[in-house]
C-alpha atoms as a PDB file:
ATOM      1  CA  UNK A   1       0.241   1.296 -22.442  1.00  0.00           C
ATOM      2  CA  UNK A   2       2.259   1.109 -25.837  1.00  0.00           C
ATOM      3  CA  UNK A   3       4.968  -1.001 -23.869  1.00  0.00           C
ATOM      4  CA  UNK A   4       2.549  -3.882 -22.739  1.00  0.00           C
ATOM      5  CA  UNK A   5       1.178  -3.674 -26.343  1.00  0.00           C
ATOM      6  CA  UNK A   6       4.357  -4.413 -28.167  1.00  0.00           C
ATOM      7  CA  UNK A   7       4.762  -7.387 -25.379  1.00  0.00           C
ATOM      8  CA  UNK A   8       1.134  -8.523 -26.365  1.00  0.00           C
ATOM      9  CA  UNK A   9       1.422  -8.671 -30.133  1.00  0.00           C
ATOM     10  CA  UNK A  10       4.573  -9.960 -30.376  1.00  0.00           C
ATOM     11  CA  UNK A  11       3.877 -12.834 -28.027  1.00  0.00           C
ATOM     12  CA  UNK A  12       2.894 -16.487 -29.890  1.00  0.00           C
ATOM     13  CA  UNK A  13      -0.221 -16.842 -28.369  1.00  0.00           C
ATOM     14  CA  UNK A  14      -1.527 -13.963 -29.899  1.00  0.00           C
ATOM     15  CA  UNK A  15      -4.502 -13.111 -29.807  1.00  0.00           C
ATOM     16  CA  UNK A  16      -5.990 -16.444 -28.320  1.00  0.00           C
ATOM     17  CA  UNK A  17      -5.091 -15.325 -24.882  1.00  0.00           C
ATOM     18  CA  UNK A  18      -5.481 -12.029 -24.922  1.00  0.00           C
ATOM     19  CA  UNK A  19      -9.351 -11.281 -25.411  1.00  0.00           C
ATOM     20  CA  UNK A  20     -11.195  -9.531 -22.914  1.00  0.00           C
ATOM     21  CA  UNK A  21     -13.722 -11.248 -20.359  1.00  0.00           C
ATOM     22  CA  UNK A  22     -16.482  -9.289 -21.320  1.00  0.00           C
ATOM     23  CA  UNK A  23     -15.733  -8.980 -24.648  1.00  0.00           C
ATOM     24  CA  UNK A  24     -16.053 -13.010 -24.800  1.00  0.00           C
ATOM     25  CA  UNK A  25     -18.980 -12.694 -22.803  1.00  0.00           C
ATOM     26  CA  UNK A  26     -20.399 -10.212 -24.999  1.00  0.00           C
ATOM     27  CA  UNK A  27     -19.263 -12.427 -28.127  1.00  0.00           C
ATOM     28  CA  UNK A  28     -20.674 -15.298 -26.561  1.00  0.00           C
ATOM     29  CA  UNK A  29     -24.203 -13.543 -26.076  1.00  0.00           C
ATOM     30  CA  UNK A  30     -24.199 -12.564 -29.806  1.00  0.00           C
ATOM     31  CA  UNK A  31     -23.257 -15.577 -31.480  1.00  0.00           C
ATOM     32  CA  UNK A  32     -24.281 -18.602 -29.554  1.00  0.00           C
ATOM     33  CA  UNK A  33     -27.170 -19.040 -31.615  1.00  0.00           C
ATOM     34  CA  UNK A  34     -25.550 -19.008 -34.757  1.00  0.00           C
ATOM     35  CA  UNK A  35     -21.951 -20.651 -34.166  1.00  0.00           C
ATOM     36  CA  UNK A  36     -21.359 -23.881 -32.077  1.00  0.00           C
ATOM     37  CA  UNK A  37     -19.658 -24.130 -28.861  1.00  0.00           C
ATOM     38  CA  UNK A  38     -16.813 -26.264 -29.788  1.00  0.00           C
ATOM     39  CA  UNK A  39     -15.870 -23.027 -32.462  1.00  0.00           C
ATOM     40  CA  UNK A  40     -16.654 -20.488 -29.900  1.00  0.00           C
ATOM     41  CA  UNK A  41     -13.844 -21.944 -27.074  1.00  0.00           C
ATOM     42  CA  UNK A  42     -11.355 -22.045 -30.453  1.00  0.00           C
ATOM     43  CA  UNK A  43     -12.196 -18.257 -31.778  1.00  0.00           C
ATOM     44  CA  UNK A  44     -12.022 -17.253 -27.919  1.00  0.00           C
ATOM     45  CA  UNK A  45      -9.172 -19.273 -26.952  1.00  0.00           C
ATOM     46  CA  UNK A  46     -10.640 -21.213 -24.162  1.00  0.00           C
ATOM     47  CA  UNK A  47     -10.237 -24.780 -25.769  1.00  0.00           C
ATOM     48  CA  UNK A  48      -8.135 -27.223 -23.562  1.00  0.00           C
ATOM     49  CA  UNK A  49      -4.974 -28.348 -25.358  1.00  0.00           C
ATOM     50  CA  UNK A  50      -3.344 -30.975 -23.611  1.00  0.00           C
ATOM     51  CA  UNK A  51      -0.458 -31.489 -25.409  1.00  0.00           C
ATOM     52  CA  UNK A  52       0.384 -27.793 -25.156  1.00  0.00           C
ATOM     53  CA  UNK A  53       2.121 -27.267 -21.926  1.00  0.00           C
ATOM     54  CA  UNK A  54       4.469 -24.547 -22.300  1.00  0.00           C
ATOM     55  CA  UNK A  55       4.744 -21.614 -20.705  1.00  0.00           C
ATOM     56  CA  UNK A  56       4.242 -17.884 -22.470  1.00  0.00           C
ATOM     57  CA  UNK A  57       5.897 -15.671 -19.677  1.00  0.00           C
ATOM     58  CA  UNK A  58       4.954 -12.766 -21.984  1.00  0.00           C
ATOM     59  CA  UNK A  59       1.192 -13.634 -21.265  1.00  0.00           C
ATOM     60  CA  UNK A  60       2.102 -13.935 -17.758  1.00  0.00           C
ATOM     61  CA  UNK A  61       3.743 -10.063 -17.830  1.00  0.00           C
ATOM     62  CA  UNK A  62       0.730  -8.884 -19.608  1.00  0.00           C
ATOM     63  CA  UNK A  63      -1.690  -9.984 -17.458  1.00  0.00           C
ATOM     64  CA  UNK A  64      -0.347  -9.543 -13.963  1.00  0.00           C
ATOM     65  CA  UNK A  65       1.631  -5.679 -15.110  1.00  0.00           C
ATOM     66  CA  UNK A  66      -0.862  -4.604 -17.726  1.00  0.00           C
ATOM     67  CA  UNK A  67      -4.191  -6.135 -15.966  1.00  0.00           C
ATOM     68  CA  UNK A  68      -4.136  -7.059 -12.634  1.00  0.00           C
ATOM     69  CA  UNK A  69      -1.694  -4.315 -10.956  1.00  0.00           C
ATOM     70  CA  UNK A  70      -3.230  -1.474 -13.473  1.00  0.00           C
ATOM     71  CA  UNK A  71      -6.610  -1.996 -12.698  1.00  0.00           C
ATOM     72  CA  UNK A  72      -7.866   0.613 -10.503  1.00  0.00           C
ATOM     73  CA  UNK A  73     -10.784  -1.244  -8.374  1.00  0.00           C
ATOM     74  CA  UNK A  74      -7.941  -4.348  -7.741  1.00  0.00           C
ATOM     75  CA  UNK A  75      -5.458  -1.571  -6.221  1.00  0.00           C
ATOM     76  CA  UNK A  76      -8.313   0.097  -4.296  1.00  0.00           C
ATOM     77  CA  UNK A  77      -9.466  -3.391  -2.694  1.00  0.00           C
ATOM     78  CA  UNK A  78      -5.605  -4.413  -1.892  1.00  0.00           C
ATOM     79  CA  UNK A  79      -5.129  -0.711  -0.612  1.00  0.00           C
ATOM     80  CA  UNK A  80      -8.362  -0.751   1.714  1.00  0.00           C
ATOM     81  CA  UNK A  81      -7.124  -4.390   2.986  1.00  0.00           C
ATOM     82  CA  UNK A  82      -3.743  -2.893   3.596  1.00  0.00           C
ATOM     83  CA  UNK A  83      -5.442  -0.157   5.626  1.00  0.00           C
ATOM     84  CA  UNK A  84      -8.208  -2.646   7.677  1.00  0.00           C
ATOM     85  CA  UNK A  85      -4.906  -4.677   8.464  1.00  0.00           C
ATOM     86  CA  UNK A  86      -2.824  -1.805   9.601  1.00  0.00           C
ATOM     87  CA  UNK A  87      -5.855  -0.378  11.194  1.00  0.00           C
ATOM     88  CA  UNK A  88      -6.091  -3.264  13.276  1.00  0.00           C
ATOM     89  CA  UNK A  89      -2.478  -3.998  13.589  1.00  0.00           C
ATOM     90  CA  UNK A  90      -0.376  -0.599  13.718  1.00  0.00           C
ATOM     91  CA  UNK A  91      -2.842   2.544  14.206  1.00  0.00           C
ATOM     92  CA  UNK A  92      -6.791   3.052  14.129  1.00  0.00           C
ATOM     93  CA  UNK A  93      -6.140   6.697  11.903  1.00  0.00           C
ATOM     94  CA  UNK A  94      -5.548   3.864   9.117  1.00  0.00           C
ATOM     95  CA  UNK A  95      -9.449   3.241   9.055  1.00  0.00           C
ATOM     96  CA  UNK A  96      -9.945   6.463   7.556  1.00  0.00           C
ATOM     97  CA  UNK A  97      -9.220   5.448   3.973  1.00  0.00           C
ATOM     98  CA  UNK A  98     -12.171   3.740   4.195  1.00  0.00           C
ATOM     99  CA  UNK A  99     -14.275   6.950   4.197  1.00  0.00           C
ATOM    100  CA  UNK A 100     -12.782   7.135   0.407  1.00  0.00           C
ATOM    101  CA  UNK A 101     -16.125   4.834   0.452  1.00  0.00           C
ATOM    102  CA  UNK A 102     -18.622   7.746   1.038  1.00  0.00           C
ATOM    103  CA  UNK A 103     -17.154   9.405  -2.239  1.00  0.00           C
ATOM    104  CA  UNK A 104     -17.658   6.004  -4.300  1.00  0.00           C
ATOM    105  CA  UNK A 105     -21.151   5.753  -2.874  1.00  0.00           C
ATOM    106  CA  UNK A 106     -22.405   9.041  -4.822  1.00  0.00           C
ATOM    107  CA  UNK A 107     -22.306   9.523  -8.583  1.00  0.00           C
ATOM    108  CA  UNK A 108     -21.782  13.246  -8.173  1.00  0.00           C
ATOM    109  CA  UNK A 109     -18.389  12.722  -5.886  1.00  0.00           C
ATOM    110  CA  UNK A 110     -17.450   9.789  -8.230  1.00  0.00           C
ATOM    111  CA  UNK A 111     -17.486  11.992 -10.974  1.00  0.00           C
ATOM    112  CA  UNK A 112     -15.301  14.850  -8.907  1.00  0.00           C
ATOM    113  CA  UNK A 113     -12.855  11.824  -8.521  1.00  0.00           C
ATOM    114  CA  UNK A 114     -12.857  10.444 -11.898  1.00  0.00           C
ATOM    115  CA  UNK A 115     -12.370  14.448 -13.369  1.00  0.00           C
ATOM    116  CA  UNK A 116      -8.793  14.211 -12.108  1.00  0.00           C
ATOM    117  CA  UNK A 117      -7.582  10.748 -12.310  1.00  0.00           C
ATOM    118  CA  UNK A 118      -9.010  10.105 -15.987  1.00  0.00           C
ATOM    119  CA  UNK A 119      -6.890  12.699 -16.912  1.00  0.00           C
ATOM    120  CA  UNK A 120      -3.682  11.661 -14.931  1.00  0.00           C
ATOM    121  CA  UNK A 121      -0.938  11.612 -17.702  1.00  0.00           C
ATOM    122  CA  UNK A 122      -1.815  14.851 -19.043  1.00  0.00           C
ATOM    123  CA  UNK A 123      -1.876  16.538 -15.551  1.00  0.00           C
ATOM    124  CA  UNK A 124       1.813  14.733 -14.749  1.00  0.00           C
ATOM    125  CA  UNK A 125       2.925  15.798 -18.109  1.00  0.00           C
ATOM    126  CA  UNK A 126       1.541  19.690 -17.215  1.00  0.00           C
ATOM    127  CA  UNK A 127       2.946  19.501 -13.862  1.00  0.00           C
ATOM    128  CA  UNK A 128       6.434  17.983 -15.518  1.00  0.00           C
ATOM    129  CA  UNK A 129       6.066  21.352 -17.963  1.00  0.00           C
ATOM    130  CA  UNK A 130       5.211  23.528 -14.747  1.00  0.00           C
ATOM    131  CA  UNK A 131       8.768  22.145 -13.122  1.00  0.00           C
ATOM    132  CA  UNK A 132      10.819  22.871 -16.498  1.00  0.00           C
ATOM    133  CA  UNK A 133       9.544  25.992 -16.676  1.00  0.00           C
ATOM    134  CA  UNK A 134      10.209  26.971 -12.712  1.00  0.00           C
ATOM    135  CA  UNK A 135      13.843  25.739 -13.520  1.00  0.00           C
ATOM    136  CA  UNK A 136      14.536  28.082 -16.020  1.00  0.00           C
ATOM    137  CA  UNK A 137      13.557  31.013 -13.831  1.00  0.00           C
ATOM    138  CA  UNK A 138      15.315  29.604 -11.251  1.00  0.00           C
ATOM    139  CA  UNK A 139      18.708  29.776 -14.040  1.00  0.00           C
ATOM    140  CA  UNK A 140      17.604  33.682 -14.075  1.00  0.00           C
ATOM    141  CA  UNK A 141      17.049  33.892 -10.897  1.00  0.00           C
ATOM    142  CA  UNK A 142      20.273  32.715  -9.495  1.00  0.00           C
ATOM    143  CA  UNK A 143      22.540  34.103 -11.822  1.00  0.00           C
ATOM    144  CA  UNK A 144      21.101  37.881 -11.848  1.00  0.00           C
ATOM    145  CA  UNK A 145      18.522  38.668  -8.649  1.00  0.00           C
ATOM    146  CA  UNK A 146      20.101  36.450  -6.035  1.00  0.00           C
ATOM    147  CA  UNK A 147      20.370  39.693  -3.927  1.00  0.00           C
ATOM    148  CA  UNK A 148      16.580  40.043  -3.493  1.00  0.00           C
ATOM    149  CA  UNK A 149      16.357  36.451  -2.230  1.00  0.00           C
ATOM    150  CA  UNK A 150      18.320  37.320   1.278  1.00  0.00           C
ATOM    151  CA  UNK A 151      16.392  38.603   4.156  1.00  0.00           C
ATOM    152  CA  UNK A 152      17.940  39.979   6.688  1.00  0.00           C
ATOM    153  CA  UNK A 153      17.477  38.446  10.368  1.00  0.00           C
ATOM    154  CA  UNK A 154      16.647  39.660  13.917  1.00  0.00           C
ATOM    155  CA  UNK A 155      19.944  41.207  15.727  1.00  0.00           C
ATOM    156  CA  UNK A 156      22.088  38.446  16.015  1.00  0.00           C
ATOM    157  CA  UNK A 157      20.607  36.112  13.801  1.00  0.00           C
ATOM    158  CA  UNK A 158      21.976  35.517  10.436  1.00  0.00           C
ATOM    159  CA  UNK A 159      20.594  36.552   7.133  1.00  0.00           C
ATOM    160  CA  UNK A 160      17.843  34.059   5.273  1.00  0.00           C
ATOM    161  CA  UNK A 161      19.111  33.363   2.038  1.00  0.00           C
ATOM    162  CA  UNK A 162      17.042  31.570  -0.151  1.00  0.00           C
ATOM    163  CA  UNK A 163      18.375  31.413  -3.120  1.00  0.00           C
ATOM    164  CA  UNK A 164      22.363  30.950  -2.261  1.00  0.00           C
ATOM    165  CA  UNK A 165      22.514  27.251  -4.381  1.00  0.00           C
ATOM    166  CA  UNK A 166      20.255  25.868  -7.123  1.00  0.00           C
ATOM    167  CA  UNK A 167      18.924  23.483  -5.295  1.00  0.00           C
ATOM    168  CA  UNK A 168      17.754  25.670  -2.470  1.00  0.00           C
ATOM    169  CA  UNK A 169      16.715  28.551  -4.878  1.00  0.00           C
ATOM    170  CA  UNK A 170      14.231  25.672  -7.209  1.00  0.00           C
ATOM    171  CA  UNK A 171      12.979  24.344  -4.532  1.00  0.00           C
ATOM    172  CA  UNK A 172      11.889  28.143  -2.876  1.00  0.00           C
ATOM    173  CA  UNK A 173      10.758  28.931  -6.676  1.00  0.00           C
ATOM    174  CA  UNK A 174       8.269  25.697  -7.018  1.00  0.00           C
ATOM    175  CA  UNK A 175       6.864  25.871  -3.447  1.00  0.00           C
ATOM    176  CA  UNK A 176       6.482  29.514  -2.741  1.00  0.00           C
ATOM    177  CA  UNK A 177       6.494  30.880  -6.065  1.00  0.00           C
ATOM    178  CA  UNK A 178       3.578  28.579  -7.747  1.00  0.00           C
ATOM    179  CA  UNK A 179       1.535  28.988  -4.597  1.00  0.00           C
ATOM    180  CA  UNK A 180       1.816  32.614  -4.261  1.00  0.00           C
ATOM    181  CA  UNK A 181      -1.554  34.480  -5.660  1.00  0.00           C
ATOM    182  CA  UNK A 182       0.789  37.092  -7.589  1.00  0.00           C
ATOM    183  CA  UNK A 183       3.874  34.984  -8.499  1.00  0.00           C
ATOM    184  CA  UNK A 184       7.436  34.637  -6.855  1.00  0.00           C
ATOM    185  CA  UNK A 185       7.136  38.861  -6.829  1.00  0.00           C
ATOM    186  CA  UNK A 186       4.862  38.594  -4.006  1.00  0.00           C
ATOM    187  CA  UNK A 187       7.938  36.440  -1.446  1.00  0.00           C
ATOM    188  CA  UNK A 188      10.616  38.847  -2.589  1.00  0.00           C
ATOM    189  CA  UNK A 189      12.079  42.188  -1.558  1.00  0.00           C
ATOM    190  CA  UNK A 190      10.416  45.149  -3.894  1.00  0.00           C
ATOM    191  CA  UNK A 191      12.421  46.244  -6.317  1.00  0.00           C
ATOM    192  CA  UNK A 192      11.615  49.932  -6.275  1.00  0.00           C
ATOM    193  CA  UNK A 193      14.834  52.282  -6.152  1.00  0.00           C
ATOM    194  CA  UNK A 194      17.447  48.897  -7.304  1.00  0.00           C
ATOM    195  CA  UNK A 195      19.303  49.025 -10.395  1.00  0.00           C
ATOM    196  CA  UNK A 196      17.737  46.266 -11.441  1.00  0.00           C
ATOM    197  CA  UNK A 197      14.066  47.420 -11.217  1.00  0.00           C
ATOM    198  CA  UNK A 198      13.165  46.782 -14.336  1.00  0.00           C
ATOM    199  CA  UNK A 199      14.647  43.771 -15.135  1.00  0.00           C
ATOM    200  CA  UNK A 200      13.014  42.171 -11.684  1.00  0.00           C
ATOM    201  CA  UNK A 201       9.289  43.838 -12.730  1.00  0.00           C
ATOM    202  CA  UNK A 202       9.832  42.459 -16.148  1.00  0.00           C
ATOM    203  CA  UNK A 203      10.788  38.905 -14.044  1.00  0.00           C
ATOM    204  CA  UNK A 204       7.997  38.730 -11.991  1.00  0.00           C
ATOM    205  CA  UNK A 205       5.505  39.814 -14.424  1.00  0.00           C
ATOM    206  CA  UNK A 206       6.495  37.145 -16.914  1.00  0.00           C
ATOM    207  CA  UNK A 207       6.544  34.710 -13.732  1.00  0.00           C
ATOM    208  CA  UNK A 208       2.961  35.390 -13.137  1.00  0.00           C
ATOM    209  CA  UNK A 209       1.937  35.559 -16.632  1.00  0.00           C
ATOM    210  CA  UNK A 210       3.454  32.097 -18.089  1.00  0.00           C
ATOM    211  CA  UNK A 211       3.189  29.888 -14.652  1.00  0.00           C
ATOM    212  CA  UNK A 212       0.498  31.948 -12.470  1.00  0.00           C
ATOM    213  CA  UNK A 213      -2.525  32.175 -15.052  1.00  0.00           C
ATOM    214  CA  UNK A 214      -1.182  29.849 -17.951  1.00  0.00           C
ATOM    215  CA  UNK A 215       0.257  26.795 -16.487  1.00  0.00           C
ATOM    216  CA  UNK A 216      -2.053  26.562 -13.629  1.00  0.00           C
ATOM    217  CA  UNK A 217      -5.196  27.515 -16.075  1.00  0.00           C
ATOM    218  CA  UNK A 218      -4.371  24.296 -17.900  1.00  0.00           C
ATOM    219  CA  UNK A 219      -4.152  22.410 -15.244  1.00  0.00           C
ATOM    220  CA  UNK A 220      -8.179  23.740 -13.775  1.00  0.00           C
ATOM    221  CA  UNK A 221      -9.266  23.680 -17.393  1.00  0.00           C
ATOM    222  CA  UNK A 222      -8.012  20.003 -17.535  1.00  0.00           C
ATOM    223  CA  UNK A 223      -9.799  18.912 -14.620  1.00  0.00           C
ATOM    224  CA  UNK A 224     -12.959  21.154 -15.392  1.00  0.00           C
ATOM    225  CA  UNK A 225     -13.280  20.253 -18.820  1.00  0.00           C
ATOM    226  CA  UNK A 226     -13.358  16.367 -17.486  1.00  0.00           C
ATOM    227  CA  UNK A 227     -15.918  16.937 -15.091  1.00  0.00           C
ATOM    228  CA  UNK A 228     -17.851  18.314 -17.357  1.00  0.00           C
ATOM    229  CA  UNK A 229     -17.989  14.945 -19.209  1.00  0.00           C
ATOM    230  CA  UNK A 230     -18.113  12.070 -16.650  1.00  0.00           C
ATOM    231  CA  UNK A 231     -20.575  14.689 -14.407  1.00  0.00           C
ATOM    232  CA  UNK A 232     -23.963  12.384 -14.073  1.00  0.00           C
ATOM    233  CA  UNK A 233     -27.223  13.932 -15.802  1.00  0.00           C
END
């Protein structure tokens, strides 16, 4: 993370503090036999200094935000505690996060896994995309084929409008329109015979085209393309 970076560099005990525990072991494996231990604590930082006392809350940041709560087998012990403890304390259908064990236990399945969250950012950012992208049909939507959002209702029942405020209209877009096979076309009322016939083909094809096969074909080719990599030989 470039944030935790700047805090890193920029912090006076740079970069005594800061190396890696198996870099230093790795250091210390390569040149014990040529430099001495005394130099080896001072390169690495791990020489006591009892005069120094103070305390480098920027160290302190790094290591607890950038290290301990960002490190993914720390969150997945303190989850699967959280879950044994609620298990025992709240509900046994807690216990079944620990069956998240059975896909850790196979390099195959741990490769599934690791195909989607070692690409995390660029999925959020592609989803982020997806939503922008949804919002400006919505815009369209709302201002020009609201009439093809209402369905009518049972005798005595009033109409279902789905589209009669932005909010309402976006969030009918996103959830029925990226799930539907053939685009938002396939929840609405056919055009066929409307004035605006046209205009909503043109709508829905474009709807199909840009979120249907593009968006969501970035988002399987992400994922695919990583699995690819971490998959096991």
């Amino acid at each position: 993370m470039w944030y935790l970076d700047r805090i890193v560099i920029s912090s006076k005990s740079f970069p005594m503090k800061y190396w890696d525990k198996f870099v230093r072991r790795k250091t210390r494996q390569k040149f014990r036999d040529q430099v001495d231990e005394e130099t080896l604590n001072a390169v690495l930082g791990e020489e006591r200094s009892a005069g120094d006392s103070s305390f480098d809350y920027r160290y302190t940041c790094w290591l607890w935000i950038g290290v301990i709560l960002t490190n993914g087998q720390f969150l997945y012990r303190v989850n699967y505690l959280f879950c044994s403890a609620a298990g025992v304390f709240w509900s046994p259908f807690f216990y079944a996060f620990h069956l998240i064990d059975v896909v850790l236990s196979f390099p195959m399945l741990k490769a599934i896994l690791q195909s989607v969250t070692h690409n995390l950012q660029q999925l959020i950012l592609t989803i982020m995309m997806t939503l922008v992208v949804v919002y400006l049909y919505t815009v369209v939507a709302f201002n020009f084929f609201r009439k093809f959002y209402v369905q009518e209702g049972e005798e005595g029942e009033e109409p279902d409008r789905k589209c009669h405020n932005m909010l309402t209209c976006f969030i009918f877009h996103f959830y029925a329109g990226v799930r539907a096979g053939g685009g938002i076309g396939d929840e609405l009322e056919s055009p066929y015979g409307d004035d605006l016939e046209y205009p909503r083909m043109l709508y829905d094809i474009s709807f199909f085209f840009f979120v249907i096969v593009i968006l969501l074909a970035i988002m399987q080719g992400t994922i695919a393309s990583r699995r690819i990599l971490v998959s096991p030989d």
